[in-house]
N, C-alpha and C. Protein backbone atom coordinates (compact mmCIF):
# COMPACT_ATOMS: atom_id res chain seq x y z
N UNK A 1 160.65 4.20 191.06
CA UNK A 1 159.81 3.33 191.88
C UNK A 1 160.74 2.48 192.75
N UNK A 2 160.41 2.27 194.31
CA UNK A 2 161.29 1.92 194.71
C UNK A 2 160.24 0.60 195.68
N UNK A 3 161.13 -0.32 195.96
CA UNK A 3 160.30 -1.45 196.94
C UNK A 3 160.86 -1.64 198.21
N UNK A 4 159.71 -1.26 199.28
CA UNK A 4 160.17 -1.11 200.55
C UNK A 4 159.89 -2.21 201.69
N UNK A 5 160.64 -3.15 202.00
CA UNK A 5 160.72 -4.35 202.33
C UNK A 5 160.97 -4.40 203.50
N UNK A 6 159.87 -4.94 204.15
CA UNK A 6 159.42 -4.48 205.57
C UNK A 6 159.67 -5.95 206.70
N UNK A 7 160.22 -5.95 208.12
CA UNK A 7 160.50 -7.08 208.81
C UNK A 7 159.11 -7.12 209.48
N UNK A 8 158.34 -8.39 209.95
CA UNK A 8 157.53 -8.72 210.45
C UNK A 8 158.14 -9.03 211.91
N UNK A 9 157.90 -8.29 213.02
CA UNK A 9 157.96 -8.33 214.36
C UNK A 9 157.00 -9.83 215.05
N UNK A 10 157.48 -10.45 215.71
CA UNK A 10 156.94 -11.22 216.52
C UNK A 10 156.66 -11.44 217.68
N UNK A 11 155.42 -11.87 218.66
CA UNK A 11 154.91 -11.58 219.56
C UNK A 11 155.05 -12.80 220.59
N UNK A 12 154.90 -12.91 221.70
CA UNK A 12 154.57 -14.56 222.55
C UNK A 12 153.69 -13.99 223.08
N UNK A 13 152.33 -14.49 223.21
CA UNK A 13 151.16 -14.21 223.91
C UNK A 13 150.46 -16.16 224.31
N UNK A 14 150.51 -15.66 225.53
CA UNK A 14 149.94 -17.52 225.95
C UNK A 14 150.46 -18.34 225.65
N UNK A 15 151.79 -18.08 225.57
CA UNK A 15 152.69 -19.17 225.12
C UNK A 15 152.76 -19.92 223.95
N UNK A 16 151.81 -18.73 222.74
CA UNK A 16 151.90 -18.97 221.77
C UNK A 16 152.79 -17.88 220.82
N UNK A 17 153.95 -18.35 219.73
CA UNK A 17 154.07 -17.17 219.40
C UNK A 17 153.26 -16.61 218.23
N UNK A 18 153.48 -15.52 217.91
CA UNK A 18 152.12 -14.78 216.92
C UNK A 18 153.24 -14.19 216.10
N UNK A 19 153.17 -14.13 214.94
CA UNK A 19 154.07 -13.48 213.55
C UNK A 19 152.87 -12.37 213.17
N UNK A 20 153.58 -11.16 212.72
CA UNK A 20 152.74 -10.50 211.74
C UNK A 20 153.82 -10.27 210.74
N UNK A 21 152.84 -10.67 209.18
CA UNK A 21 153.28 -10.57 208.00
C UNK A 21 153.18 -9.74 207.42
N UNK A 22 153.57 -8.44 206.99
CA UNK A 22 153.73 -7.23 206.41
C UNK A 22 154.31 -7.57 204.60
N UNK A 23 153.33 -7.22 203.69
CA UNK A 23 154.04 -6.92 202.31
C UNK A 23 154.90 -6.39 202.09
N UNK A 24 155.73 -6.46 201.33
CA UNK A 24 156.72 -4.99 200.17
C UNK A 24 155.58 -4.29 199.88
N UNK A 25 156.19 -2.69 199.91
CA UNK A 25 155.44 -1.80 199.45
C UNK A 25 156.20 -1.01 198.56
N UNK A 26 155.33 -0.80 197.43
CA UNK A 26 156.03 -0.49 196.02
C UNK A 26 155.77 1.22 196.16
N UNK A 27 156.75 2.10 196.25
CA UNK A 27 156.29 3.46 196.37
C UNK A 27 157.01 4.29 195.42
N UNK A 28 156.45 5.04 195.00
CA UNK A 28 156.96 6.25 193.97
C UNK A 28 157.91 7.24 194.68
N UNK A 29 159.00 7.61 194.39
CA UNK A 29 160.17 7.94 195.18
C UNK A 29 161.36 8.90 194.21
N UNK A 30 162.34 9.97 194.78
CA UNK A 30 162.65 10.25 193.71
C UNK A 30 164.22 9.50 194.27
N UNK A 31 164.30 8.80 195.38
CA UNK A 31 165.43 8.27 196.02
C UNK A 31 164.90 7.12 197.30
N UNK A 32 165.69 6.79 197.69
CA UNK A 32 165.65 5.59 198.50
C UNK A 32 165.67 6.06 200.13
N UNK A 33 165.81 7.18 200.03
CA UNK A 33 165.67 8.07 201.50
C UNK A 33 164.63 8.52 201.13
N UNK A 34 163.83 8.82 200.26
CA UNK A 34 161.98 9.32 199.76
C UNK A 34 161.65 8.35 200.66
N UNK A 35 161.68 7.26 199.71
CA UNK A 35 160.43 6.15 199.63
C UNK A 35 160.75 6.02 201.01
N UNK A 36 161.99 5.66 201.82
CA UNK A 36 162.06 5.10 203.11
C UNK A 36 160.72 6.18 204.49
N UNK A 37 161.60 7.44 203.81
CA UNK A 37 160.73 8.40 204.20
C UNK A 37 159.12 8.34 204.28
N UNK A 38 158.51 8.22 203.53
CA UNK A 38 157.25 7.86 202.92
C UNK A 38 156.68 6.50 203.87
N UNK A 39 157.40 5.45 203.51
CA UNK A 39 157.23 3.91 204.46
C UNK A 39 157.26 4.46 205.82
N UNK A 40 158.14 5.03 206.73
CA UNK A 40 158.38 5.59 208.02
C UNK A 40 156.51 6.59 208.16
N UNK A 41 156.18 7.12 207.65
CA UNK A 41 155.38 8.09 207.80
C UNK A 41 154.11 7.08 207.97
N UNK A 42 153.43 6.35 206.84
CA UNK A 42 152.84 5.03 206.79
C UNK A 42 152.54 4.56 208.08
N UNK A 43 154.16 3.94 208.62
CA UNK A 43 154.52 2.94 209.63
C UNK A 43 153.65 4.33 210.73
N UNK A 44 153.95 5.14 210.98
CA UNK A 44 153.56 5.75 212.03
C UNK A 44 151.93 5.87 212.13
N UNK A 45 151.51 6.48 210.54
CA UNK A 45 149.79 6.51 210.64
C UNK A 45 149.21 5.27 210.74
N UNK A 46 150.15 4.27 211.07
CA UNK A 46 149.38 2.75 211.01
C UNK A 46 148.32 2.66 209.85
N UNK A 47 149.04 2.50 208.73
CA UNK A 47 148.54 3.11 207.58
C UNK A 47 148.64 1.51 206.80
N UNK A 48 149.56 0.21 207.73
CA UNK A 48 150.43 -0.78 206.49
C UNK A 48 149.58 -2.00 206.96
N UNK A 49 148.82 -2.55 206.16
CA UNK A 49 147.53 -3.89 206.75
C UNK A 49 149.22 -4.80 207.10
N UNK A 50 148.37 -5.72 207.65
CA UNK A 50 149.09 -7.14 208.12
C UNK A 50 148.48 -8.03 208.12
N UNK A 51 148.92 -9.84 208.03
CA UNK A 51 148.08 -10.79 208.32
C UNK A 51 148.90 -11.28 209.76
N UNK A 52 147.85 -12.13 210.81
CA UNK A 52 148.52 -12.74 211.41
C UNK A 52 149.05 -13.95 211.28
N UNK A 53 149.89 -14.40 211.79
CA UNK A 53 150.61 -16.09 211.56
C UNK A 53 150.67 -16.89 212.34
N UNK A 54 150.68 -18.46 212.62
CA UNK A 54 151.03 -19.09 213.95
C UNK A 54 152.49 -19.79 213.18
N UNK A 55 153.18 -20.42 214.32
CA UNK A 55 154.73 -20.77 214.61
C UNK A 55 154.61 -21.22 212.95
N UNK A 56 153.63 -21.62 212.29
CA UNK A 56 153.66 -22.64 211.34
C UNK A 56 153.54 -22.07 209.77
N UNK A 57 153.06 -20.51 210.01
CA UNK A 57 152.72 -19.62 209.15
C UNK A 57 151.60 -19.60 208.44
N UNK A 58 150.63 -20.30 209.32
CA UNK A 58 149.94 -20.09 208.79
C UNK A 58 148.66 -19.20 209.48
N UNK A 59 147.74 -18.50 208.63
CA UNK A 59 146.59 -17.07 208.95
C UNK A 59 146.40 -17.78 210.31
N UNK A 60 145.87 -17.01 211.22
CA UNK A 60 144.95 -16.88 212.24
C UNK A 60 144.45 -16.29 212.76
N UNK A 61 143.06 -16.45 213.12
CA UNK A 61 142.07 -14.72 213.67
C UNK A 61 142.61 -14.86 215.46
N UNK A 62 143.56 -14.16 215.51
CA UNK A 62 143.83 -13.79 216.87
C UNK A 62 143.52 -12.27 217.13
N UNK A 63 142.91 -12.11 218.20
CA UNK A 63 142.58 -10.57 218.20
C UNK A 63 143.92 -10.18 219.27
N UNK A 64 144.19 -8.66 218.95
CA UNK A 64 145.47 -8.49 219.35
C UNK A 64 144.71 -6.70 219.82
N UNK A 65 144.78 -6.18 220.96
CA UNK A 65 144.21 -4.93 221.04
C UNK A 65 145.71 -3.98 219.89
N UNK A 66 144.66 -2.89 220.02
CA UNK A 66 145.74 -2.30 218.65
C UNK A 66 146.40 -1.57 219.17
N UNK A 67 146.66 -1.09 220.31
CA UNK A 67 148.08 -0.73 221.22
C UNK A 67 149.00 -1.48 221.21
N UNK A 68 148.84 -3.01 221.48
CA UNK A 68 149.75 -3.61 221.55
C UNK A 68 150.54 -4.24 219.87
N UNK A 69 150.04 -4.45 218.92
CA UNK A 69 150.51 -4.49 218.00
C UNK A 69 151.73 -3.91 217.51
N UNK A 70 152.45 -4.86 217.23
CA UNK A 70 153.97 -4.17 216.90
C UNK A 70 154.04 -3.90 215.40
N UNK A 71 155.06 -2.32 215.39
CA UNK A 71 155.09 -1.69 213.85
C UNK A 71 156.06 -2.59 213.10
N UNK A 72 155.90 -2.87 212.04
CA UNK A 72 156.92 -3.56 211.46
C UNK A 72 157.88 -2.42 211.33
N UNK A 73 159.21 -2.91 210.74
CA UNK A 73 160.44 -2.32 210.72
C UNK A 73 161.16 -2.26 209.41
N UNK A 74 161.41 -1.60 209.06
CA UNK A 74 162.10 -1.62 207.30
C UNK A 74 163.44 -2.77 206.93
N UNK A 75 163.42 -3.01 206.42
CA UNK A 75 164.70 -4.01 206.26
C UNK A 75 165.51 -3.62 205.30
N UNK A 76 164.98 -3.35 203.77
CA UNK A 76 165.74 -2.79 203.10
C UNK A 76 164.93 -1.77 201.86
N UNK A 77 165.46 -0.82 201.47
CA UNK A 77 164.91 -0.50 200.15
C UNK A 77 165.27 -0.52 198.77
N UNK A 78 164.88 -1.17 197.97
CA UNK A 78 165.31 -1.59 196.25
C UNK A 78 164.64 -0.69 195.21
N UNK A 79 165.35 -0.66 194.58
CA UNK A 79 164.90 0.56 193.07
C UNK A 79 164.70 -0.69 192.93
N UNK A 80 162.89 -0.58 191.83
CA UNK A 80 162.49 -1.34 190.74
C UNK A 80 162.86 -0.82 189.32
C-alpha cells in the first residue's frame, strides 16, 4: 500500500487567489512506480475530488468552468 501525495495548484481569478486542496491517496501498488502510475491515470480521468480554498484556507463555492481547473501534481510517493 502506498500513499500518493498530491500538490494543490493555485489559481488568480479577479484578483483573488483560489487554492485547490487535493487528499493523499492511499493505493494498492506492487511498487511506487504502480501506485504513481495508477495516481497519473486518475489525474488524467479527472477521477481525484478537490475542495476549493481562499488566500486564508478556507472552503469556498467558487465555480470554476471544468476546463479551466488545474490537475494537481504528485509530490511524492510513501509505502504505508
Amino acid at each position: 500500500m502506498f500513499e500518493v501525495q498530491l500538490t494543490a495548484p493555485q489559481i488568480e481569478s479577479d484578483g483573488m487567489t483560489v487554492m485547490f486542496w487535493y487528499s493523499d491517496i492511499e493505493i494498492n501498488a506492487k511498487s511506487k512506480i504502480a501506485a504513481r502510475k495508477k495516481v497519473e491515470k486518475m489525474i488524467k480521468n479527472q477521477e481525484i475530488d478537490y475542495d476549493i480554498l481562499d488566500e486564508d484556507g478556507n472552503e469556498i463555492d467558487f465555480q470554476i468552468p471544468n476546463d479551466e481547473v488545474p490537475d494537481p501534481e504528485i509530490d511524492q510517493v510513501v509505502k504505508l
